[in-house]
C-alpha atoms as a PDB file:
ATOM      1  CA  UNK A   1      15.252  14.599  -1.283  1.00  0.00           C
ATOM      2  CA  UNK A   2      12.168  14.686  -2.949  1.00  0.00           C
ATOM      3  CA  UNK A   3       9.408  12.221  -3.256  1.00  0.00           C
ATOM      4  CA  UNK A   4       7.548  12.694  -5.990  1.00  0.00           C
ATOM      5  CA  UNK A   5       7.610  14.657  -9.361  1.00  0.00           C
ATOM      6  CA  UNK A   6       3.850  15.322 -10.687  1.00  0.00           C
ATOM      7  CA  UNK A   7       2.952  17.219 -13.972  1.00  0.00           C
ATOM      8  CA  UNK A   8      -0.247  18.299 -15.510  1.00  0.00           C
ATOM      9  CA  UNK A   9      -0.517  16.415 -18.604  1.00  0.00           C
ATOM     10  CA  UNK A  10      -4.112  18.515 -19.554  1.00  0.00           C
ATOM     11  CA  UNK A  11      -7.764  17.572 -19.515  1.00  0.00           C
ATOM     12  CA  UNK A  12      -7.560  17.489 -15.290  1.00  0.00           C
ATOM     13  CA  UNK A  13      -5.012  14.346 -15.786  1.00  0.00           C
ATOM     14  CA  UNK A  14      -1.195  13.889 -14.249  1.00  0.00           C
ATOM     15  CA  UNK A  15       1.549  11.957 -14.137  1.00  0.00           C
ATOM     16  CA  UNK A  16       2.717  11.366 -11.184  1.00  0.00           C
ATOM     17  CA  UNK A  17       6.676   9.910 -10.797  1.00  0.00           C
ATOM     18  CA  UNK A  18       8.118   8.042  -7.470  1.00  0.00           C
ATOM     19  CA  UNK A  19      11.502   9.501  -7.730  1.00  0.00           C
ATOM     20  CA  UNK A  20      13.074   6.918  -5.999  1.00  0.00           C
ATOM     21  CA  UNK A  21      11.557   3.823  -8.217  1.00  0.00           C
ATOM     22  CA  UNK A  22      10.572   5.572 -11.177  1.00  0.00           C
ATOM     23  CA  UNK A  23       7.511   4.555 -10.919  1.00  0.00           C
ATOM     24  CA  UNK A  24       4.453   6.537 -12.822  1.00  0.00           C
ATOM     25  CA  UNK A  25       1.045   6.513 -12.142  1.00  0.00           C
ATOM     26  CA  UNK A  26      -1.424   9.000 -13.483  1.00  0.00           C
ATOM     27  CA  UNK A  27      -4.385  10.542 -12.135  1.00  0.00           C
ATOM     28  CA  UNK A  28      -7.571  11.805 -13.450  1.00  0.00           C
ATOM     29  CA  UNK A  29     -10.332  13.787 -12.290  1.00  0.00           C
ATOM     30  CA  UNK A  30     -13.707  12.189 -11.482  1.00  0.00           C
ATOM     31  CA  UNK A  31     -16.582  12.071 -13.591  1.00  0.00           C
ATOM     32  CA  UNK A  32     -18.900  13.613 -10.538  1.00  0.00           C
ATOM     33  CA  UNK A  33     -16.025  16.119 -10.643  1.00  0.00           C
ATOM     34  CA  UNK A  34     -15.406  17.669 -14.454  1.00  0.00           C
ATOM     35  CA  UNK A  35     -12.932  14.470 -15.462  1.00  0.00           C
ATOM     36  CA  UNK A  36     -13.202  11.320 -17.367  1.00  0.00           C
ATOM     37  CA  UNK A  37     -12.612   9.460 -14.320  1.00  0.00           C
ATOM     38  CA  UNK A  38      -9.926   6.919 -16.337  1.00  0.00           C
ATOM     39  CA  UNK A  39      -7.588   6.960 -13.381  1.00  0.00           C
ATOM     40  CA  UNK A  40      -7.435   7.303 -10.053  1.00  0.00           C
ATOM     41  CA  UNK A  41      -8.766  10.716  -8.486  1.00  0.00           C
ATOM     42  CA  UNK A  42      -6.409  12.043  -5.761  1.00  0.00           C
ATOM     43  CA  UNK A  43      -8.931  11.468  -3.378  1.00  0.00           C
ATOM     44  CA  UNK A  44      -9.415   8.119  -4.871  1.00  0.00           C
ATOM     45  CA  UNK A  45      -5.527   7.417  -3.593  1.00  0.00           C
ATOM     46  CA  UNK A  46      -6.058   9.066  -0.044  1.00  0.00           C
ATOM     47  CA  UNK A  47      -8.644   6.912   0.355  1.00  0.00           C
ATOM     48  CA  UNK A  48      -7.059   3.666  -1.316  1.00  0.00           C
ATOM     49  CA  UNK A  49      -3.716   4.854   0.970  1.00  0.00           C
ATOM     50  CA  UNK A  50      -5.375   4.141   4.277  1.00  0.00           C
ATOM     51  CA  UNK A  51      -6.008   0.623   3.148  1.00  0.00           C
ATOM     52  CA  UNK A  52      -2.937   0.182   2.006  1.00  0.00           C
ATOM     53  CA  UNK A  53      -0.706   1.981   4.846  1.00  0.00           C
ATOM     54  CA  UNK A  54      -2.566  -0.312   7.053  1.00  0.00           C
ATOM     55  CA  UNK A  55      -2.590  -3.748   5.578  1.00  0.00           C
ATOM     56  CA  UNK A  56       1.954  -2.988   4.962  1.00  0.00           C
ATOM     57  CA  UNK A  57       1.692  -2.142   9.127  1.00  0.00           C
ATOM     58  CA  UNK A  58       0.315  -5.106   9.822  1.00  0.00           C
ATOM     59  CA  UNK A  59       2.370  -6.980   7.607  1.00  0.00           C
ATOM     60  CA  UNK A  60       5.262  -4.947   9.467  1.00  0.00           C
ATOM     61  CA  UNK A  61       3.941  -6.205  12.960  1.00  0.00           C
ATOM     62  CA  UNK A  62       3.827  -9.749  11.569  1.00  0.00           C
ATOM     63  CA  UNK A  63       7.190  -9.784  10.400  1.00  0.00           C
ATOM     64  CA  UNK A  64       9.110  -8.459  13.760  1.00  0.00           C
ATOM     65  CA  UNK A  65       6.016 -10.628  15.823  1.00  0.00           C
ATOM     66  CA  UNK A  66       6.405 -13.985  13.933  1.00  0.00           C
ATOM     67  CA  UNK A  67       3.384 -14.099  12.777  1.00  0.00           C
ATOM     68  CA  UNK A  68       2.348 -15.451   8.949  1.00  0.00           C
ATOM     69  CA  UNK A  69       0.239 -13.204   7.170  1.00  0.00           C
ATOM     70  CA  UNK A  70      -0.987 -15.091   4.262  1.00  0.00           C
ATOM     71  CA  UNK A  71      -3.674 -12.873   2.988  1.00  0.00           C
ATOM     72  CA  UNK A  72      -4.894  -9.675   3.331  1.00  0.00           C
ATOM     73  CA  UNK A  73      -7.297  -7.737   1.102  1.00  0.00           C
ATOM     74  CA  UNK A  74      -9.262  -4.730   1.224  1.00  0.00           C
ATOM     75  CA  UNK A  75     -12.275  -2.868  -0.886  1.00  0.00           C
ATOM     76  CA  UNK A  76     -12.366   0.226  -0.669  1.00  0.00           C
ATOM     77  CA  UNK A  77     -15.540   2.765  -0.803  1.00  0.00           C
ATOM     78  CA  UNK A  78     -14.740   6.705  -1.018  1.00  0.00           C
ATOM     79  CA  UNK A  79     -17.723   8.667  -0.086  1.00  0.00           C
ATOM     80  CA  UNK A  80     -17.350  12.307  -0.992  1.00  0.00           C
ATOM     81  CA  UNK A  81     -18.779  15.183   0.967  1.00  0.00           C
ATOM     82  CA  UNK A  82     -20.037  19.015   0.117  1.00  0.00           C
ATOM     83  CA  UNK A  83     -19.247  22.328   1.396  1.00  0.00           C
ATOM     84  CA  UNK A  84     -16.577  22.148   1.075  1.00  0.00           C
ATOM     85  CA  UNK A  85     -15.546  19.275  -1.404  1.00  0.00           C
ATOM     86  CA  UNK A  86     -13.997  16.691   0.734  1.00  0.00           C
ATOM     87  CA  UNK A  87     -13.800  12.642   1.443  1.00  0.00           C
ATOM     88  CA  UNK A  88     -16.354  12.353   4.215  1.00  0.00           C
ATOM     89  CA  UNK A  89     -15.752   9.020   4.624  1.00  0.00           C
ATOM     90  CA  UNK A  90     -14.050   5.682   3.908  1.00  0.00           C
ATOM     91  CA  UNK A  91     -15.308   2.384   4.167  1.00  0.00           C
ATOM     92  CA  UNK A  92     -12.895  -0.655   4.471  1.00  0.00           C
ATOM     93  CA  UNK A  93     -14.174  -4.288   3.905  1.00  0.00           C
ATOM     94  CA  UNK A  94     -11.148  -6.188   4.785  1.00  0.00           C
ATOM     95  CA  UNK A  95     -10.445  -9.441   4.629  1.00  0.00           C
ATOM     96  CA  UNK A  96      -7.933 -11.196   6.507  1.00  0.00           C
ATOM     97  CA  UNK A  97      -9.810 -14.701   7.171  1.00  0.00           C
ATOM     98  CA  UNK A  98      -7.495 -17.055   5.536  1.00  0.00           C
ATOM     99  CA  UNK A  99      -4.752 -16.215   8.476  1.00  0.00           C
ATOM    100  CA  UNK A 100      -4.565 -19.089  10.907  1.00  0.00           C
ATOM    101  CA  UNK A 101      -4.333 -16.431  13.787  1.00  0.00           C
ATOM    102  CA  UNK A 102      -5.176 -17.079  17.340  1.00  0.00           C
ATOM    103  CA  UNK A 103      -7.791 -14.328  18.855  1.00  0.00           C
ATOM    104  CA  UNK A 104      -4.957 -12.348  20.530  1.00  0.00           C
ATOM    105  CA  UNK A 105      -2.883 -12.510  17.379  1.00  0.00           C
ATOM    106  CA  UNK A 106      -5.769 -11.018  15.223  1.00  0.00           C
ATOM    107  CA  UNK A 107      -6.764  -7.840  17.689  1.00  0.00           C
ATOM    108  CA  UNK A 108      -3.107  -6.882  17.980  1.00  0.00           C
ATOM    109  CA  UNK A 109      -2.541  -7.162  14.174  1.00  0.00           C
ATOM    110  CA  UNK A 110      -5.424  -5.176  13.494  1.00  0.00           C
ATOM    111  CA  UNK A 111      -4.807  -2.560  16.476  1.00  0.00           C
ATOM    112  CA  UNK A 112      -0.998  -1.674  14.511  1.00  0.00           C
ATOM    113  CA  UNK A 113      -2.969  -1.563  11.081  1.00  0.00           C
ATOM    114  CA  UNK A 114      -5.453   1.103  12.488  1.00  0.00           C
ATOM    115  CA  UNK A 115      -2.450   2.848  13.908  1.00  0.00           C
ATOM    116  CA  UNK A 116      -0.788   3.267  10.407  1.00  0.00           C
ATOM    117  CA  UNK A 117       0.762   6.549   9.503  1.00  0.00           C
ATOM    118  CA  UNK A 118      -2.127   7.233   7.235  1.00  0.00           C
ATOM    119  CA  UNK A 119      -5.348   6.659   9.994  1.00  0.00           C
ATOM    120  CA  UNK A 120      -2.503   8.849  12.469  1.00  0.00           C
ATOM    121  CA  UNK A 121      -3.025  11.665   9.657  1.00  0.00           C
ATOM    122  CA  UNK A 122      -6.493  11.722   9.014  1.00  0.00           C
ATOM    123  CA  UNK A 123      -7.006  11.178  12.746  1.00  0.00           C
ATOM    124  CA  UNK A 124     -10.992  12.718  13.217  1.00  0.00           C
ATOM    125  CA  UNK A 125     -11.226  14.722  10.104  1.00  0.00           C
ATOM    126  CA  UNK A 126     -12.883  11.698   8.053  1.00  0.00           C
ATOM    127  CA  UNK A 127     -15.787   9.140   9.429  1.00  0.00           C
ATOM    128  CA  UNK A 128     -14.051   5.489   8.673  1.00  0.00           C
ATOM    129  CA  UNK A 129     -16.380   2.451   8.783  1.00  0.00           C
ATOM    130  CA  UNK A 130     -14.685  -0.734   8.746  1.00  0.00           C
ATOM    131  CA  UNK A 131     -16.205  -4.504   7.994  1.00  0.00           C
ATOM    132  CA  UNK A 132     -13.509  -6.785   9.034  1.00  0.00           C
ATOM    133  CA  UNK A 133     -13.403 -10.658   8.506  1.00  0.00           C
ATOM    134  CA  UNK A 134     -10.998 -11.992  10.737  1.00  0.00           C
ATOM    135  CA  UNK A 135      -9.813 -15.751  11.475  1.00  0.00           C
END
């Protein structure tokens, strides 16, 4: 089955369906990049999807491990490359400092968040610089 449905609405925006929710977001291109920049870019979403993929992991090793995760929240910076167009790099402040983790609890937590499908994808291809507050 399919995942997604997305259709070009004009003016470099789309709609972009979950099949299986019906959920719809829409996407728009940048303003460095011809668009209004109203919406997310696509490579806005890659780059919010790492942060993402990796804070539901962790919450995915806390759940089978036993382990409260109370708070978890990440900023996310996009930096663009040329030649060809491309996300060079993504920086993640994340912020997970209000957990009441011991030390071993926190580096294995993080260690399955930086294994999330997403970082498994982008392996290499993309320089990712992470600030990390921790318990």
């Amino acid at each position: 089955m399919a995942t997604s449905k997305v259709s070009y609405l004009g003016n470099l925006r789309t709609s972009c369906t979950h099949l299986a929710s019906g959920t719809t977001i829409f996407t728009d291109a940048p303003v460095d990049n011809h668009g209004k920049g109203e919406a997310f870019s696509p490579t806005d979403l890659m780059a919010t999807s790492y942060a993402t993929c990796m804070i539901t992991i962790m919450g995915i090793y806390c759940n089978s491990h036993n382990i409260e995760l109370k708070h978890a929240e990440a900023e996310v910076t996009k930096i663009m490359g040329e030649g060809p167009r491309r996300i060079a790099e993504i920086r993640i402040d994340l912020d997970l400092s209000q957990n009441n983790w011991t030390e071993v609890e926190a580096k294995k937590v993080l260690a399955a968040g930086r294994a999330c499908p997403v970082a498994q994808t982008l392996g290499d291809n993309v320089k990712m610089v992470f600030d990390i507050k921790m318990p």
